[in-house]
N, C-alpha and C. Protein backbone atom coordinates (compact mmCIF):
# COMPACT_ATOMS: atom_id res chain seq x y z
N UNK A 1 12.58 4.76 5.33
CA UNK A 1 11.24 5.23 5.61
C UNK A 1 11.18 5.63 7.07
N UNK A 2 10.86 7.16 7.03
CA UNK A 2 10.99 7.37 8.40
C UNK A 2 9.01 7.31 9.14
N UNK A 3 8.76 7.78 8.84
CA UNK A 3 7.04 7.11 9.09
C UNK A 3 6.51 6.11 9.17
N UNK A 4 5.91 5.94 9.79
CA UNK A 4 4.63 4.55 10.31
C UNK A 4 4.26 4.45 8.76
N UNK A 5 3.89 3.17 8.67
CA UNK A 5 2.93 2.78 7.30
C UNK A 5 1.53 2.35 8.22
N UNK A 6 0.40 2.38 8.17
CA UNK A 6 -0.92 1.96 8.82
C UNK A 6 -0.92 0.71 7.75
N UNK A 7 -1.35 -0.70 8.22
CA UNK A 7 -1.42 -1.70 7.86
C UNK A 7 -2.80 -2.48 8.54
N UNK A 8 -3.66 -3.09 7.73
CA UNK A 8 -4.71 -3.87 8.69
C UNK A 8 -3.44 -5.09 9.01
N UNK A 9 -4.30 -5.94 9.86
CA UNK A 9 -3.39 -7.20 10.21
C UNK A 9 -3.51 -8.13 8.65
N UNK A 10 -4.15 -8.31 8.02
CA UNK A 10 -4.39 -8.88 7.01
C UNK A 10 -3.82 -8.70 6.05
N UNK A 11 -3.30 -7.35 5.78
CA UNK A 11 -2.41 -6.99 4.81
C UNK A 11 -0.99 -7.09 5.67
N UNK A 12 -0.57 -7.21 6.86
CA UNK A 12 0.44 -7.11 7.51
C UNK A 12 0.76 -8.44 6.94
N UNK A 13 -0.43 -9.48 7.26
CA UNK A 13 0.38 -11.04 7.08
C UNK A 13 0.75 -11.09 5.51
N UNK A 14 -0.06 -10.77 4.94
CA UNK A 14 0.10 -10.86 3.47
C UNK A 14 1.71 -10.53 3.06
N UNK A 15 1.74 -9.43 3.83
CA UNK A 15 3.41 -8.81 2.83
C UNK A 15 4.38 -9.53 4.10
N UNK A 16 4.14 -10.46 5.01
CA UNK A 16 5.24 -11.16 5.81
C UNK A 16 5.36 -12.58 5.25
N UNK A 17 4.16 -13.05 4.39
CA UNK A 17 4.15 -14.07 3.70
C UNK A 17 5.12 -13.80 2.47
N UNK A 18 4.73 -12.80 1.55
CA UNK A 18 5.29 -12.53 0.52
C UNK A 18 6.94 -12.34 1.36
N UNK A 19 7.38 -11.95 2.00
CA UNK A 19 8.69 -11.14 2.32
C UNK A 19 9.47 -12.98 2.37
N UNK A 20 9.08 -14.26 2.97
CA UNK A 20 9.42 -15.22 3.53
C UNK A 20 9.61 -15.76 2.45
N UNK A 21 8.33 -15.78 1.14
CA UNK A 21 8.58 -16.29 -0.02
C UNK A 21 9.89 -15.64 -0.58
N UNK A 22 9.96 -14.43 -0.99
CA UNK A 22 11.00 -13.77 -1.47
C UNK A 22 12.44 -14.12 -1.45
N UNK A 23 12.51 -14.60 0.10
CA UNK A 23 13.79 -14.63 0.78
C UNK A 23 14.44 -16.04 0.79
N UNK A 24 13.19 -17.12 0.63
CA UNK A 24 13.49 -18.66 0.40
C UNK A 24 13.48 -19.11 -0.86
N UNK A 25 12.23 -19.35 -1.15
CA UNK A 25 12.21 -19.56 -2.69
C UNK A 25 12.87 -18.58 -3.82
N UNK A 26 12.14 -17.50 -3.65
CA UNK A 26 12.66 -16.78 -5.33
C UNK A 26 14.10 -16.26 -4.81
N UNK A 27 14.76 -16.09 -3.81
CA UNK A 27 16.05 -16.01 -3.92
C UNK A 27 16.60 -17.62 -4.07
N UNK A 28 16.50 -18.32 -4.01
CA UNK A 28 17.20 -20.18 -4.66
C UNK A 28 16.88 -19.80 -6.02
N UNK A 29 15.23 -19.67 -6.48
CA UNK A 29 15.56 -19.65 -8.02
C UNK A 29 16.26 -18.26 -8.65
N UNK A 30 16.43 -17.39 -8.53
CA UNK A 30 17.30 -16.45 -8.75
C UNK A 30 18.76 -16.79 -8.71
N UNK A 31 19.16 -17.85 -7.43
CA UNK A 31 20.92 -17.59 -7.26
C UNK A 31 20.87 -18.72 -8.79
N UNK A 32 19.89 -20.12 -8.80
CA UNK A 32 19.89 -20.91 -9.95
C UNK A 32 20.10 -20.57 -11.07
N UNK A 33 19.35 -19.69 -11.27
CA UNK A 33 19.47 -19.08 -12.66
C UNK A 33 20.67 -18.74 -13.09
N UNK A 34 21.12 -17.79 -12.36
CA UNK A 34 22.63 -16.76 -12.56
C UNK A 34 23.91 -18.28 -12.11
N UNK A 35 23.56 -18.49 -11.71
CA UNK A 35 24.74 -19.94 -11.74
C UNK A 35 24.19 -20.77 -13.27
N UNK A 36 22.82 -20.90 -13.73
CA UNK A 36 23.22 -21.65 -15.50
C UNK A 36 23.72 -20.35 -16.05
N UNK A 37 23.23 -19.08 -15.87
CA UNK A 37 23.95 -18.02 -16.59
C UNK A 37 25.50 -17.86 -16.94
N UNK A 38 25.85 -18.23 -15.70
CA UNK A 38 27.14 -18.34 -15.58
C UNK A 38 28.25 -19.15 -16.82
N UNK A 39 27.24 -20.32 -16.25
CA UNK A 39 27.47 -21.69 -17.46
C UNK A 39 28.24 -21.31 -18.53
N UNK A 40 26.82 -20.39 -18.96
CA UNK A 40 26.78 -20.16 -20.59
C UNK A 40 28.46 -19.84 -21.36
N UNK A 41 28.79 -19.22 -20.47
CA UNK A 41 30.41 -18.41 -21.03
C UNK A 41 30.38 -16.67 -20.92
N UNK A 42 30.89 -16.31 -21.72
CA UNK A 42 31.52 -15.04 -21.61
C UNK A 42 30.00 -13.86 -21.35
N UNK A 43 30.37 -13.39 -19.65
CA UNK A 43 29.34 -12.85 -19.22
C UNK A 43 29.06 -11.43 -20.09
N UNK A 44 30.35 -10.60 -20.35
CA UNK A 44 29.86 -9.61 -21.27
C UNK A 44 28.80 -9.48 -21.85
N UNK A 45 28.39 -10.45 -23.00
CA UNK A 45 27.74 -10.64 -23.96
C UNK A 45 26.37 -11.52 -23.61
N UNK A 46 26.25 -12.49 -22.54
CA UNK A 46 25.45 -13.18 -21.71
C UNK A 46 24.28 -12.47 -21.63
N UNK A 47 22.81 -12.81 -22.10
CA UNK A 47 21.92 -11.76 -22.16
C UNK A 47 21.39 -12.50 -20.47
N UNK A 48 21.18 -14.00 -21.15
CA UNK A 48 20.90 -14.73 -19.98
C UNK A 48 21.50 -14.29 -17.98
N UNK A 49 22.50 -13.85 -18.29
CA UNK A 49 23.59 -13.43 -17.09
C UNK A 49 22.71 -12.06 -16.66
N UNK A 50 22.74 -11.04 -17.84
CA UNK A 50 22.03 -10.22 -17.15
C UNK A 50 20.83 -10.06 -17.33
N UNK A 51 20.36 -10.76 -17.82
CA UNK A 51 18.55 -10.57 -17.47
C UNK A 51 18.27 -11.24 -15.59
N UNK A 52 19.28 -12.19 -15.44
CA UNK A 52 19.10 -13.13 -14.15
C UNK A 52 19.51 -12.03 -13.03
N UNK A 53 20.24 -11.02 -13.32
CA UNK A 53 20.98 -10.11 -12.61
C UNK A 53 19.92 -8.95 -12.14
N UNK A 54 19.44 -8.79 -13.35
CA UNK A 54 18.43 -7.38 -13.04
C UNK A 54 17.39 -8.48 -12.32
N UNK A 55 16.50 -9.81 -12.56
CA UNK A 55 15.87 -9.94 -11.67
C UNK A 55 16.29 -10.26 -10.04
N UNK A 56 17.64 -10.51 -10.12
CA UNK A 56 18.12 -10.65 -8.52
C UNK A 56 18.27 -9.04 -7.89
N UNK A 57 18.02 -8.28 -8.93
CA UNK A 57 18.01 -6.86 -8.14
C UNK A 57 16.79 -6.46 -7.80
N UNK A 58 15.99 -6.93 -8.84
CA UNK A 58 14.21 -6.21 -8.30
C UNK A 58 14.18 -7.21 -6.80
N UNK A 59 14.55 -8.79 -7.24
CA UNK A 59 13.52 -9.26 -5.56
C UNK A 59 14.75 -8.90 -4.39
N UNK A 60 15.66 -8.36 -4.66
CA UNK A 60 16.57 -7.76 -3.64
C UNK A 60 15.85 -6.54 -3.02
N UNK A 61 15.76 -5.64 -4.38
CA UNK A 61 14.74 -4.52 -3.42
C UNK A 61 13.64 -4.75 -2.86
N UNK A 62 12.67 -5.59 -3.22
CA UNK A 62 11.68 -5.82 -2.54
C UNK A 62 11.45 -6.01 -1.69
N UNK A 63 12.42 -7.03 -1.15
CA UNK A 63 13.29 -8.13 0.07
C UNK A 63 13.52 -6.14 1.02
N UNK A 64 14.17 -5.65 0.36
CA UNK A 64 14.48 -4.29 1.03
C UNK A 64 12.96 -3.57 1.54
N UNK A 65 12.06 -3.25 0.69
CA UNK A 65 11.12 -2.78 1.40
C UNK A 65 10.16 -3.06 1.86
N UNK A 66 10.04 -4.35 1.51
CA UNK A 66 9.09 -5.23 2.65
C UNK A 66 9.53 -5.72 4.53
N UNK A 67 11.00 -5.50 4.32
CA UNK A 67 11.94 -5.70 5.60
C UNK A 67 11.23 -4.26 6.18
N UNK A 68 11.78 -3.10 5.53
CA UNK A 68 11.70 -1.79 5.97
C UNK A 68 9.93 -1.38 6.68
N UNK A 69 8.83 -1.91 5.49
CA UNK A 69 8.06 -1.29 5.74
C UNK A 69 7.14 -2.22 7.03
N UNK A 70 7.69 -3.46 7.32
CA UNK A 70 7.10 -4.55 7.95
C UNK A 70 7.49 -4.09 9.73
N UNK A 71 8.85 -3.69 9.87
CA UNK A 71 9.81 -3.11 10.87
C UNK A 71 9.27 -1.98 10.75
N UNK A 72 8.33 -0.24 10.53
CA UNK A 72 7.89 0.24 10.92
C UNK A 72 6.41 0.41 10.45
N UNK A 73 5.67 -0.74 10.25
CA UNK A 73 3.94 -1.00 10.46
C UNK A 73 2.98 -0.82 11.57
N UNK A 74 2.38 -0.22 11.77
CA UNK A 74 1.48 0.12 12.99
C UNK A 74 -0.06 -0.98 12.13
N UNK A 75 -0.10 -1.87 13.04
CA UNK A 75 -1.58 -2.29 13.09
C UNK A 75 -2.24 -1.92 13.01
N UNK A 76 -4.02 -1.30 12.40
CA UNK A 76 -4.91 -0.80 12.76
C UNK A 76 -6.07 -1.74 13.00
N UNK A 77 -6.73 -1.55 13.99
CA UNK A 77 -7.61 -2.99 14.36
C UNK A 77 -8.58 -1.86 14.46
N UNK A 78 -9.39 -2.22 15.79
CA UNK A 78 -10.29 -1.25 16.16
C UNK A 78 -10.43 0.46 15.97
N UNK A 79 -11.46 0.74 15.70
CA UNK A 79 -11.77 2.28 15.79
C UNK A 79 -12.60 3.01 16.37
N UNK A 80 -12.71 4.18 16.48
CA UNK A 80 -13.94 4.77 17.13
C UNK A 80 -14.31 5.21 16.09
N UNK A 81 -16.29 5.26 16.08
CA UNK A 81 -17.12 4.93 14.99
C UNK A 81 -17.69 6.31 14.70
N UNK A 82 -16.82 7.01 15.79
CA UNK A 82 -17.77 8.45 15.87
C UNK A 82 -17.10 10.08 14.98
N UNK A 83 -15.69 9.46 14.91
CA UNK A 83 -14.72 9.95 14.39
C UNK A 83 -13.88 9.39 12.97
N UNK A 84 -13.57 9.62 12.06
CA UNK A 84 -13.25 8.81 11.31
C UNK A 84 -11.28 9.16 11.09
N UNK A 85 -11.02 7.89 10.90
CA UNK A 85 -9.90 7.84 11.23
C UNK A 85 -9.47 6.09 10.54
N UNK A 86 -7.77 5.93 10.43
CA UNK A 86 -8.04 5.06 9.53
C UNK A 86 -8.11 3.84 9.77
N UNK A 87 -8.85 3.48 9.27
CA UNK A 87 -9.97 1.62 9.29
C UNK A 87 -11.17 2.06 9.04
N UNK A 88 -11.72 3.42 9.11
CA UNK A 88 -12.92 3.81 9.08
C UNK A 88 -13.73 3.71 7.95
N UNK A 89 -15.06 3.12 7.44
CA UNK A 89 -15.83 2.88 6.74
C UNK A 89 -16.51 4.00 6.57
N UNK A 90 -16.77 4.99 5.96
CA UNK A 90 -17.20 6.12 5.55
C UNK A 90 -17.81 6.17 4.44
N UNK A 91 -19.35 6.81 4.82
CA UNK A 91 -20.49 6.96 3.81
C UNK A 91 -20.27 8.79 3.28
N UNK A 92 -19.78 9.29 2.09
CA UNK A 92 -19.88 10.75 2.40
C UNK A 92 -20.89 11.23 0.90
N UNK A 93 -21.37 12.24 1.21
CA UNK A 93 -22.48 12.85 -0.55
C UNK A 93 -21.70 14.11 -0.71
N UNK A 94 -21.93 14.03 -2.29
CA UNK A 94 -21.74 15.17 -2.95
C UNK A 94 -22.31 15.53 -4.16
N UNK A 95 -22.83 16.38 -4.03
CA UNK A 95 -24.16 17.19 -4.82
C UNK A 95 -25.15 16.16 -5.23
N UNK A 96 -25.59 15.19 -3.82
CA UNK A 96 -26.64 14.26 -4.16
C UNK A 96 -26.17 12.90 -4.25
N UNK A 97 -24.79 12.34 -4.69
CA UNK A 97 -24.62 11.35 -4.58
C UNK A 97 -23.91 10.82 -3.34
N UNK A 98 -23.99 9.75 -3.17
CA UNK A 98 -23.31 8.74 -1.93
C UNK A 98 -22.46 8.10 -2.86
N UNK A 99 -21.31 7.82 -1.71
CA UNK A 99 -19.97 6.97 -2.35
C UNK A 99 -19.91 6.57 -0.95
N UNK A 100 -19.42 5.47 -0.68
CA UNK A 100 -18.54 4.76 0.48
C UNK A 100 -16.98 4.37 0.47
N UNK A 101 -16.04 4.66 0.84
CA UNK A 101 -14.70 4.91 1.06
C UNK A 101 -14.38 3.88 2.65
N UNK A 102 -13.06 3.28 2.52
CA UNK A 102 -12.58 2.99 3.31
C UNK A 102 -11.59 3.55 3.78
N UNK A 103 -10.30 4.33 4.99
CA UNK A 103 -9.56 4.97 5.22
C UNK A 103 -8.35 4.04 5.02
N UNK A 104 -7.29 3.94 4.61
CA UNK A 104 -6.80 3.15 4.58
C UNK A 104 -5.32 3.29 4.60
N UNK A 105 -3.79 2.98 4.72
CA UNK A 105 -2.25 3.44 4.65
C UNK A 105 -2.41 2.82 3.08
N UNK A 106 -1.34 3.91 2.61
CA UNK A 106 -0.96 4.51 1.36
C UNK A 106 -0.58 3.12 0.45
N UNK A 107 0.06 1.46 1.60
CA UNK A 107 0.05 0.59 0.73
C UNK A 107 -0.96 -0.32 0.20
N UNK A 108 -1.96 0.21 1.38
CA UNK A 108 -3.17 -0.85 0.59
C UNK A 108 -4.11 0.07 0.10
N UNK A 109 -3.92 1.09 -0.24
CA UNK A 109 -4.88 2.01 -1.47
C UNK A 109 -5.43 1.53 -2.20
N UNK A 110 -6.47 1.52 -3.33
CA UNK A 110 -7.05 0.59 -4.07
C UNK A 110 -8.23 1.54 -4.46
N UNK A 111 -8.25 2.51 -5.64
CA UNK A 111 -9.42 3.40 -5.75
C UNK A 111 -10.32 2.92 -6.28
N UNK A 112 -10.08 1.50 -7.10
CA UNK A 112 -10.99 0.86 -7.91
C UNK A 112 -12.13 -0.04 -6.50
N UNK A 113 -11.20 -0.17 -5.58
CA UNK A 113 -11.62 -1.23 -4.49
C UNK A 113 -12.26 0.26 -3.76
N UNK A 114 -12.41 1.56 -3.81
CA UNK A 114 -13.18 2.07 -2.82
C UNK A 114 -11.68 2.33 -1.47
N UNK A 115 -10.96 2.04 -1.50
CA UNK A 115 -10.08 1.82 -0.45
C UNK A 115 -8.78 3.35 -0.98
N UNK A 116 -9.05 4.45 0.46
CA UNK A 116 -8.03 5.62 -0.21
C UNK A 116 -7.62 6.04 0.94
N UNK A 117 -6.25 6.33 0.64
CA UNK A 117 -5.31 6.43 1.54
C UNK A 117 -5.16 7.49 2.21
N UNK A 118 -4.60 7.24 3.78
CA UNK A 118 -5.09 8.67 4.21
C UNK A 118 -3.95 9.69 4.49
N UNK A 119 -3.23 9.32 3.40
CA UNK A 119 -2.44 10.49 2.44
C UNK A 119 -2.21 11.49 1.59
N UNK A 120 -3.89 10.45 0.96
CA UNK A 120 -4.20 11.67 -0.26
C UNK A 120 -5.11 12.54 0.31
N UNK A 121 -5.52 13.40 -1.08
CA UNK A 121 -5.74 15.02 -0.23
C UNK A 121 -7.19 14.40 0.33
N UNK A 122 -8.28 13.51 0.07
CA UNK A 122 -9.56 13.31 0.62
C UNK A 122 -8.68 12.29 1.63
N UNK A 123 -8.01 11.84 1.82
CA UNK A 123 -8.37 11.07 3.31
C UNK A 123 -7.61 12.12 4.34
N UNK A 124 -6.72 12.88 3.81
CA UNK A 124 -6.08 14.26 4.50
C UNK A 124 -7.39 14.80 4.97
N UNK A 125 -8.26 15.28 4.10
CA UNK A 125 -9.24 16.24 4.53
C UNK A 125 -10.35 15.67 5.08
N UNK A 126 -10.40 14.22 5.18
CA UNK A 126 -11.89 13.90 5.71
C UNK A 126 -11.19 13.27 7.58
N UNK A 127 -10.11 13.22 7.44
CA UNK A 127 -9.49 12.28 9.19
C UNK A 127 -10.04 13.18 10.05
N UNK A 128 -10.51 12.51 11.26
CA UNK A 128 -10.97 13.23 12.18
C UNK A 128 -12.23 13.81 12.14
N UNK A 129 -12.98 14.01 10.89
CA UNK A 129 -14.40 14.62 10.81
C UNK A 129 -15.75 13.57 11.39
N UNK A 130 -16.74 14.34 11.98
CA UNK A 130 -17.62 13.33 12.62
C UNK A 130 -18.84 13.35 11.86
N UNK A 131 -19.95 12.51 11.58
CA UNK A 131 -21.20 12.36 11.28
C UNK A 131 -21.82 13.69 11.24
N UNK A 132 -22.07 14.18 10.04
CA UNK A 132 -22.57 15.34 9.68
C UNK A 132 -21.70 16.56 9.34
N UNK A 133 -20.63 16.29 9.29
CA UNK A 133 -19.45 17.32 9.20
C UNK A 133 -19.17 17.52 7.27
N UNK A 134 -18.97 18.52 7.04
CA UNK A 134 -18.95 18.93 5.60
C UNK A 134 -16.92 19.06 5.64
N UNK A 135 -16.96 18.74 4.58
CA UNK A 135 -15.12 19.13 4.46
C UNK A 135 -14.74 19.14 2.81
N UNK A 136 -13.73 20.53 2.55
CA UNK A 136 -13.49 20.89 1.43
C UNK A 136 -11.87 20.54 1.07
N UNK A 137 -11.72 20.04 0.02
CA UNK A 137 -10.05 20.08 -0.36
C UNK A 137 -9.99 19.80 -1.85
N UNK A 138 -8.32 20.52 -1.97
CA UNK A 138 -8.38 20.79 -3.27
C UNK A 138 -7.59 19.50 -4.08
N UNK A 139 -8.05 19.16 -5.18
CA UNK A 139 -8.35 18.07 -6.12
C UNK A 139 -7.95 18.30 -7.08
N UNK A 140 -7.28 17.69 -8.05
CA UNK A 140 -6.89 18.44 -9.83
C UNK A 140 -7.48 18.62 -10.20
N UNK A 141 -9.07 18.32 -10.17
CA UNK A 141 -9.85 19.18 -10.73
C UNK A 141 -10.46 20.66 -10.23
N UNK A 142 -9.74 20.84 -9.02
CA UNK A 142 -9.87 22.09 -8.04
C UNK A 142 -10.74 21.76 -7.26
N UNK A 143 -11.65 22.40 -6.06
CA UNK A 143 -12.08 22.47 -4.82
C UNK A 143 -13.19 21.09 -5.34
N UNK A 144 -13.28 19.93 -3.90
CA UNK A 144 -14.25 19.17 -3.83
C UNK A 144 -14.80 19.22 -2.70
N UNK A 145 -16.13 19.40 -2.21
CA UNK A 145 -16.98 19.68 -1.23
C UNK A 145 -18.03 18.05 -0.86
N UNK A 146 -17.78 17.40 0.92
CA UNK A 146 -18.57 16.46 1.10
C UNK A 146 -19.01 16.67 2.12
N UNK A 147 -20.17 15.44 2.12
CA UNK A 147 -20.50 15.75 3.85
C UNK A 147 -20.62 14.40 4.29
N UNK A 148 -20.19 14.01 5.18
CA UNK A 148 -19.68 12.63 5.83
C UNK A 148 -21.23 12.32 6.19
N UNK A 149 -21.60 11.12 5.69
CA UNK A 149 -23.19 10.79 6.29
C UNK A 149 -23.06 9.44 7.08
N UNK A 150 -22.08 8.87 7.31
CA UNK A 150 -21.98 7.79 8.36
C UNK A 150 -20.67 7.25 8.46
N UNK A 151 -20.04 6.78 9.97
CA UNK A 151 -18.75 6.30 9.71
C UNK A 151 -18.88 4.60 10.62
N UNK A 152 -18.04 4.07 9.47
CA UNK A 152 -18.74 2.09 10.60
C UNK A 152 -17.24 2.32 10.91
């Protein structure tokens, strides 16, 4: 990963917690497993051997991109309230309705939570716009038109 990931501190600790768990615990019960796997006899045929195998590969990768993405995380704490940018709390309407959006890096996205990343094409097209600013981008459903009515 050659890019910054934007992380609040809260989600920073979260995936340094998870990364510590990963690396202590579920790697002991992982090597455990594949050592009774072992046990069993002839690994060929061992479903046990490789089911223990493919899970020592998922928390291996994980272990991989939680290292990766933790080693290039940029904090976002404070913001300016006048500009929106990401941490920014954003009120925006369209054709009459209000929605509120949070700006947020691409790992803590959450569209159900209101929380969108400012990767996709609306946090692409709304960064940087100020209180009263209209901004258009295109959407699978084709062109969406807002107008930013407050940023906390």
């Amino acid at each position: 990963m050659n890019e910054h990931e934007y992380l609040t501190k809260e989600k920073f600790d979260e995936f340094t917690k998870e990364l510590a768990l990963l690396k202590g615990t579920r790697r002991k019960e992982v090597a455990q497993s594949l050592e009774y796997a072992k046990s069993l006899g002839d690994l060929s045929e061992n479903a046990e051997y490789h089911e223990a195998r493919d899970v020592q590969a998922t928390v291996e990768d994980r272990i991989a991109k939680l290292e990766d993405l933790l080693k290039t995380a940029k904090i976002v704490s404070s913001h300016d309230t006048n500009i929106v940018n990401i941490g920014s709390t954003v009120s925006v309407e369209k054709e009459g309705k209000k929605f509120i959006y949070t700006i947020v890096g691409s790992e803590e996205s959450d569209v159900v939570a209101n929380k969108i990343s400012i990767r996709s094409p609306f946090g692409q097209a709304i960064v940087s716009k100020k209180k009263g600013d209209v901004f258009t981008f295109s959407a699978p459903g084709g062109q969406l038109t807002y107008k930013v009515t407050d940023i906390k």
